[in-house]
N, C-alpha and C. Protein backbone atom coordinates (compact mmCIF):
# COMPACT_ATOMS: atom_id res chain seq x y z
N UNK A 1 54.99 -67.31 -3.21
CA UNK A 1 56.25 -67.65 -2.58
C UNK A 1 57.19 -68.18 -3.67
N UNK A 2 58.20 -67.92 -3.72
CA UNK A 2 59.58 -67.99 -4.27
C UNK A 2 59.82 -69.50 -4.37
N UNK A 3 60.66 -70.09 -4.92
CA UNK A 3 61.53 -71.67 -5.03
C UNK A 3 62.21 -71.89 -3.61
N UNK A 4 63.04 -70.40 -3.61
CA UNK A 4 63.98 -70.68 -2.83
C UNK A 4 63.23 -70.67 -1.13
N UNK A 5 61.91 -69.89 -0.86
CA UNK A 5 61.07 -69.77 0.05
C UNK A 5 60.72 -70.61 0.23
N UNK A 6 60.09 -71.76 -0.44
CA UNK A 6 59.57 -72.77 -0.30
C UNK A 6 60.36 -73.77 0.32
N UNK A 7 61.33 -74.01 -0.34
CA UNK A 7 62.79 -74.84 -0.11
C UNK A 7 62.83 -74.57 1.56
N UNK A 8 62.70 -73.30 1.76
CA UNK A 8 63.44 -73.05 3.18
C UNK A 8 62.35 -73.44 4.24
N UNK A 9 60.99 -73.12 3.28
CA UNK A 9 60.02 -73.84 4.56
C UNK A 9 60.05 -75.02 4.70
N UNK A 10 59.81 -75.98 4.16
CA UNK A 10 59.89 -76.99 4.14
C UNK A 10 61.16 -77.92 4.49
N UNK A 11 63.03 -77.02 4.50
CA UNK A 11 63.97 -77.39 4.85
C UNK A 11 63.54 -76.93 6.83
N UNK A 12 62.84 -76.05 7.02
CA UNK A 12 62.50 -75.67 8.29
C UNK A 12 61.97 -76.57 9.00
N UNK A 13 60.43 -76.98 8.16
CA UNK A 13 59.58 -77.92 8.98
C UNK A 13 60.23 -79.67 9.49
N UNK A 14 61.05 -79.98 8.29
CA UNK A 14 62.10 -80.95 8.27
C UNK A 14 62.52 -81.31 10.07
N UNK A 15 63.05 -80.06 9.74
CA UNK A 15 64.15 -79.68 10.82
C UNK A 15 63.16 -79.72 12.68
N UNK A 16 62.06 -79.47 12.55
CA UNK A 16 61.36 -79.54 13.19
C UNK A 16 60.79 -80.41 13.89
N UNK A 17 60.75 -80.87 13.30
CA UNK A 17 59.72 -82.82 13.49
C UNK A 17 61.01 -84.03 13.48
N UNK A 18 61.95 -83.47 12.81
CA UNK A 18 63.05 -84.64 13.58
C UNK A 18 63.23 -84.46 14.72
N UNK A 19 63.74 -85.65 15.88
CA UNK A 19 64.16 -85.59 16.92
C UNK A 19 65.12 -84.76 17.04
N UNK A 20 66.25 -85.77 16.18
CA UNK A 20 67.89 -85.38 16.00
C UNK A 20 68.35 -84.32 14.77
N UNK A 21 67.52 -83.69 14.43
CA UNK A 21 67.53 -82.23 13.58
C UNK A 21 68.65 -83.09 11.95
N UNK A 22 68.37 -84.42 11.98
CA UNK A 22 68.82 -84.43 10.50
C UNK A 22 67.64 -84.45 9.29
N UNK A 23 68.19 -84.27 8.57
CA UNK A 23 66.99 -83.70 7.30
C UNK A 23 67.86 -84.94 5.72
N UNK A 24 66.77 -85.34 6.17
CA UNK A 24 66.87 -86.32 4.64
C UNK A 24 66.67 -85.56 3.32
N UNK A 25 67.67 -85.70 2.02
CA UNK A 25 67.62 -84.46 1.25
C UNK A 25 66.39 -85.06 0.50
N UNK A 26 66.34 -86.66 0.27
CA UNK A 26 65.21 -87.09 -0.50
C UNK A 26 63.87 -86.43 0.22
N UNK A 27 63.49 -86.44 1.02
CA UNK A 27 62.40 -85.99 1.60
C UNK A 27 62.18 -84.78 1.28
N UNK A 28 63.16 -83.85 1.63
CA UNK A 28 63.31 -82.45 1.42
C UNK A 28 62.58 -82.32 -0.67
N UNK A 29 63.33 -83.10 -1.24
CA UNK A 29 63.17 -83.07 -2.80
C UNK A 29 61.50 -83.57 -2.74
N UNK A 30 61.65 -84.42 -2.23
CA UNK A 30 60.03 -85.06 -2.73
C UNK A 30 58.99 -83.92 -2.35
N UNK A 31 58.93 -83.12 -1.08
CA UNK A 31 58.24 -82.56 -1.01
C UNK A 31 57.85 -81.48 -1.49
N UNK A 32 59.28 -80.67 -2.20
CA UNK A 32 59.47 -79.69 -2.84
C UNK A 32 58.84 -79.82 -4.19
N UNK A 33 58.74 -81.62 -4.93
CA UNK A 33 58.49 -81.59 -6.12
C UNK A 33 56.61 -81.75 -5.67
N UNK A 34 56.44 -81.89 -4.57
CA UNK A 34 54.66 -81.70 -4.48
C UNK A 34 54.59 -81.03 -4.27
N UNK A 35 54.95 -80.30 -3.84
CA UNK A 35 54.48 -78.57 -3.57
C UNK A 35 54.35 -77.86 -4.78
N UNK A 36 55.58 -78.03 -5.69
CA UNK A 36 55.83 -76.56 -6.11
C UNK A 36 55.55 -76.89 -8.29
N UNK A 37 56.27 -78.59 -8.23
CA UNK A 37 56.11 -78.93 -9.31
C UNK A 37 55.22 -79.67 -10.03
N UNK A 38 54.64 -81.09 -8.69
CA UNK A 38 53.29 -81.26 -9.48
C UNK A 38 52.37 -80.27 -9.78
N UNK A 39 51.82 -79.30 -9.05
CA UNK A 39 50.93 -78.46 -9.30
C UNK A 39 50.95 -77.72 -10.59
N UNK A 40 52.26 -77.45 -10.98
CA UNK A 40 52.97 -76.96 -12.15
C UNK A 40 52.72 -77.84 -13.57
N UNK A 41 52.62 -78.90 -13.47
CA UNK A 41 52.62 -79.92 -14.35
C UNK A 41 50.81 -80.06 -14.35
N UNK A 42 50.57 -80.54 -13.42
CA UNK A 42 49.04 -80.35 -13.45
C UNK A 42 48.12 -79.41 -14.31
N UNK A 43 49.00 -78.00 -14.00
CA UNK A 43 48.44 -76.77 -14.76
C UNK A 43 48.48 -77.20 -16.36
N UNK A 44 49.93 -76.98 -16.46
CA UNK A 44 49.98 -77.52 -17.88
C UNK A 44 50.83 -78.38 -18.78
N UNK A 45 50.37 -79.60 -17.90
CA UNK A 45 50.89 -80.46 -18.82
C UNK A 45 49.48 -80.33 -19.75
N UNK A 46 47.89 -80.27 -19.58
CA UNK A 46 46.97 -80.49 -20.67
C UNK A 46 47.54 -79.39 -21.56
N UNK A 47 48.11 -78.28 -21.29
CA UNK A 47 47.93 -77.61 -22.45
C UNK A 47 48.90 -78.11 -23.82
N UNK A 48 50.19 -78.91 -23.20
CA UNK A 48 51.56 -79.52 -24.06
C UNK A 48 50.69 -80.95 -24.63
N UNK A 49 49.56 -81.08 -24.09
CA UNK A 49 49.05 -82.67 -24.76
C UNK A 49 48.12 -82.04 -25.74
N UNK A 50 47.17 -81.15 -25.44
CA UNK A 50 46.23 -80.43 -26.76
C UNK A 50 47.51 -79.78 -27.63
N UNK A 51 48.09 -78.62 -27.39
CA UNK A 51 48.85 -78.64 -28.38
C UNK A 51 48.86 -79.46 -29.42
N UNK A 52 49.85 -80.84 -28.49
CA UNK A 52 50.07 -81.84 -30.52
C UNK A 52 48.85 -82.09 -31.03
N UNK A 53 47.74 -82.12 -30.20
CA UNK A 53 46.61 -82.17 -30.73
C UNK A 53 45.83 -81.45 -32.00
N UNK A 54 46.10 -80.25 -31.23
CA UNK A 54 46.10 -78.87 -31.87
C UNK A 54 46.49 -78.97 -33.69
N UNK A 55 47.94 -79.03 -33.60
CA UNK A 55 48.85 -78.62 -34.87
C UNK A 55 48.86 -79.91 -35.69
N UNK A 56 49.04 -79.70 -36.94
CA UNK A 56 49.24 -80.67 -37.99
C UNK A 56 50.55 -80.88 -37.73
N UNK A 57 50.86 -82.66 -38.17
CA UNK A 57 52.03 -82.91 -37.53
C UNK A 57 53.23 -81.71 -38.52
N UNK A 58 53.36 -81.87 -39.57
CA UNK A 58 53.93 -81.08 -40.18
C UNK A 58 54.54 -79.53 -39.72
N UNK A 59 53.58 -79.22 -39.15
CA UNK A 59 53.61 -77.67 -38.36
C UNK A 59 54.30 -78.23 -37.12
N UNK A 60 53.53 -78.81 -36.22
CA UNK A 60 54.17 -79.39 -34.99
C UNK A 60 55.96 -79.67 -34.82
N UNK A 61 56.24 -80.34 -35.64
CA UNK A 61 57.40 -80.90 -35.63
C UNK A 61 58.41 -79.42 -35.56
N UNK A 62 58.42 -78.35 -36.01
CA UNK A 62 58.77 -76.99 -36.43
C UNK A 62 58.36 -76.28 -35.01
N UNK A 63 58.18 -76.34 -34.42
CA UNK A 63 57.75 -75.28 -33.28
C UNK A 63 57.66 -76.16 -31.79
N UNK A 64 57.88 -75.59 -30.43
CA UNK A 64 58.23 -76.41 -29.20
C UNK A 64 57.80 -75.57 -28.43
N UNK A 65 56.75 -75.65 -27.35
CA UNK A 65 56.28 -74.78 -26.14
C UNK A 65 57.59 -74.21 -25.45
N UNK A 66 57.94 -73.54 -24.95
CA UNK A 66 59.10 -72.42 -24.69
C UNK A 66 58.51 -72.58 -23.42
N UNK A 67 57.55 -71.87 -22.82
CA UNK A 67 57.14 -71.74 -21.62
C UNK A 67 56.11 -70.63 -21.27
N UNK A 68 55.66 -70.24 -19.86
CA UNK A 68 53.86 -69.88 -19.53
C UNK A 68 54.82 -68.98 -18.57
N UNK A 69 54.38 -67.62 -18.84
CA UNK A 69 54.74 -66.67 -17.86
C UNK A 69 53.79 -65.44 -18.37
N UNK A 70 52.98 -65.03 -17.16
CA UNK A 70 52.05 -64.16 -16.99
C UNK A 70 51.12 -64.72 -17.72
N UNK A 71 50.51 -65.26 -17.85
CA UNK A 71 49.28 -65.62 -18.94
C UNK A 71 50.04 -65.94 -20.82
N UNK A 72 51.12 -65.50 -20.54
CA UNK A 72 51.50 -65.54 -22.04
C UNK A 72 52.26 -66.80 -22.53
N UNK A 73 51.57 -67.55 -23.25
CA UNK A 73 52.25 -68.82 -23.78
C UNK A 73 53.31 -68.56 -24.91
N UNK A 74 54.34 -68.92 -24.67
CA UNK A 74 55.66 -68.71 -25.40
C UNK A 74 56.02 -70.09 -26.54
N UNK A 75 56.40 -69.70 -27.70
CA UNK A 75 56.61 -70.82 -28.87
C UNK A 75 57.55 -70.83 -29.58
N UNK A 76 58.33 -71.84 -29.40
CA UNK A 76 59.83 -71.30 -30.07
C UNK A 76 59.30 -72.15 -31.85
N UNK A 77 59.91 -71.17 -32.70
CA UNK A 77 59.72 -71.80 -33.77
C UNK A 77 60.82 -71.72 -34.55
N UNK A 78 61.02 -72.96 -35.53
CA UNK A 78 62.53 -73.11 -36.16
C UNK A 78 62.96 -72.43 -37.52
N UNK A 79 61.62 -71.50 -38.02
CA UNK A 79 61.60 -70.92 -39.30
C UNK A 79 60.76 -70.01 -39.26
N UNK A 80 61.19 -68.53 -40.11
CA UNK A 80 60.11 -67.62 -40.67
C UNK A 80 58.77 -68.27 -41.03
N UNK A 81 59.01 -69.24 -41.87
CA UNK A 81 58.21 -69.35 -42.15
C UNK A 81 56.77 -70.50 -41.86
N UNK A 82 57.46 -71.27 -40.99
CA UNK A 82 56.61 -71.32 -39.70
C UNK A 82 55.96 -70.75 -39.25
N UNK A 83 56.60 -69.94 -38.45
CA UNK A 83 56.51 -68.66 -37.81
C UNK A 83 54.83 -67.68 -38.16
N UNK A 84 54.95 -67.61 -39.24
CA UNK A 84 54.10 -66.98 -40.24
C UNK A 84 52.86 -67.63 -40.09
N UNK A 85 52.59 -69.13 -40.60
CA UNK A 85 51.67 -69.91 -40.42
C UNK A 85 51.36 -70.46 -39.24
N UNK A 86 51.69 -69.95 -38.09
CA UNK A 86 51.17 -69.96 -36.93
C UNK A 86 50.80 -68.19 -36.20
N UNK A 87 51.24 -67.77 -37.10
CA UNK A 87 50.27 -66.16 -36.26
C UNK A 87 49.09 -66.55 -37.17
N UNK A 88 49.15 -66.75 -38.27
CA UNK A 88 48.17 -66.92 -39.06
C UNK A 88 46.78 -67.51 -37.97
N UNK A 89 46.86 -68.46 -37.44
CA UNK A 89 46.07 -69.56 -37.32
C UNK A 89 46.16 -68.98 -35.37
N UNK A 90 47.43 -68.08 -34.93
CA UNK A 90 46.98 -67.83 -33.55
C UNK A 90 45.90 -67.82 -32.58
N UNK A 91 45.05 -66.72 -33.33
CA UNK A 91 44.04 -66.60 -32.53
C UNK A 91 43.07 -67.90 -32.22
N UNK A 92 42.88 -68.73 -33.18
CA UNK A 92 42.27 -70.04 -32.73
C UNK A 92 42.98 -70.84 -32.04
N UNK A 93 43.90 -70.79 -32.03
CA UNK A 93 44.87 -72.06 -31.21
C UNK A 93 44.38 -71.23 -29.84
N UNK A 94 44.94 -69.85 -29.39
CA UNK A 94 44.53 -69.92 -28.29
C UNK A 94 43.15 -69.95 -27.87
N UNK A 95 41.93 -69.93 -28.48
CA UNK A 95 40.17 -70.09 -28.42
C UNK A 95 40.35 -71.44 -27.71
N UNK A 96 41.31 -72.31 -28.55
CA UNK A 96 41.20 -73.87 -28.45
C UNK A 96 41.67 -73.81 -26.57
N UNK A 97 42.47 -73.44 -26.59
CA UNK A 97 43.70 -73.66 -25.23
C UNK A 97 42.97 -72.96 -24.29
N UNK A 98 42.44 -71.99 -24.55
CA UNK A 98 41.38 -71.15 -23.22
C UNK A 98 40.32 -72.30 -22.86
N UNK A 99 40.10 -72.57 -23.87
CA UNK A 99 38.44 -73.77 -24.16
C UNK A 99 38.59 -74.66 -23.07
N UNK A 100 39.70 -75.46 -23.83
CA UNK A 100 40.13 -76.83 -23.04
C UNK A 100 41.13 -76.68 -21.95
N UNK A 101 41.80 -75.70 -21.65
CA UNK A 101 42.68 -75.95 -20.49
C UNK A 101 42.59 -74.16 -19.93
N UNK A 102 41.32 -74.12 -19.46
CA UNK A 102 41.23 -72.93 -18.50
C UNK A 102 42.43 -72.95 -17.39
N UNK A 103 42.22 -73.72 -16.45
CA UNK A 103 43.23 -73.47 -15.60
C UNK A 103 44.69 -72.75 -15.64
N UNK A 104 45.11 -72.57 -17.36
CA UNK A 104 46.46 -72.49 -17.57
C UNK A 104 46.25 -70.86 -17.26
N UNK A 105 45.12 -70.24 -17.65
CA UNK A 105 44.71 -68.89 -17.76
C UNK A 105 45.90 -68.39 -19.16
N UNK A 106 45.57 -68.99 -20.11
CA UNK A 106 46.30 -68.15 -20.98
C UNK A 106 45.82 -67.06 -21.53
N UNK A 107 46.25 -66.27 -22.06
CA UNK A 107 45.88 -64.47 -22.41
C UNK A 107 46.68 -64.25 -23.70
N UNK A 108 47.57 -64.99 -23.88
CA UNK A 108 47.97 -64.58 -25.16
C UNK A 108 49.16 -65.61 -25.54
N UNK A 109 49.61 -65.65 -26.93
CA UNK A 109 50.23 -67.13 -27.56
C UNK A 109 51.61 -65.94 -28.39
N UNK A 110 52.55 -66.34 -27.53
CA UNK A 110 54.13 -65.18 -28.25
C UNK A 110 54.38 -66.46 -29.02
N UNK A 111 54.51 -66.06 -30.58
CA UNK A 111 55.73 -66.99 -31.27
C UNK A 111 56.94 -66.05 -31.75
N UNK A 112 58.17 -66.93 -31.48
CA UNK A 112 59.66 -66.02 -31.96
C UNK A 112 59.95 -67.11 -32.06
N UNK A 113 61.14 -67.05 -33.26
CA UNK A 113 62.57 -67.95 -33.88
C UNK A 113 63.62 -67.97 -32.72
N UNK A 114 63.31 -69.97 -32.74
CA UNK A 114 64.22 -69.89 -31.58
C UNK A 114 64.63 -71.44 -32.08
């Protein structure tokens, strides 16, 4: 289900269980952020905490999780040559990230200059 699907169920059920059909927007938000965003954070916030774990600070400081779509972990990095020394070392970072944070289901680690 969609953001905007969710939104509407939950703007529905709202609507439901009041007497007087008003809908508190805080409520509406809070529930939307348990539904849709803790779970989201849950997934992977471990993978943004191994990360710094992961990288030497040096490397770290140069590169920023982008974001998780389809299995593919996205890495923005601030230099070629960065860039370079992290395909280098790819395939273990993701061994590491499959290892320790299954749930994320990652499948593959994109780095691009960003």
């Amino acid at each position: 289900m969609d953001e905007s699907g969710l939104l509407d169920r939950i703007v529905r059920r709202q609507r439901e269980t009041k007497a007087v059909g008003a809908v508190r927007l805080g409520d509406v938000v809070g529930q939307f952020m348990e539904g849709r965003i803790s779970p989201q954070h849950n997934k992977f916030g471990p993978v943004s905490e191994l990360w710094s774990q992961l990288l030497p600070p040096e490397l770290f400081q140069h590169c920023k999780l982008a974001g998780v779509n389809g299995g593919q972990l996205k890495v923005s990095v601030d230099s070629p040559v960065y860039l370079h020394e992290l395909r280098l070392c790819g395939a273990e970072l993701l061994n590491e990230l499959q290892r320790h944070c299954p749930a994320a289901r990652i499948k593959e680690i994109k780095f691009v200059i960003g």
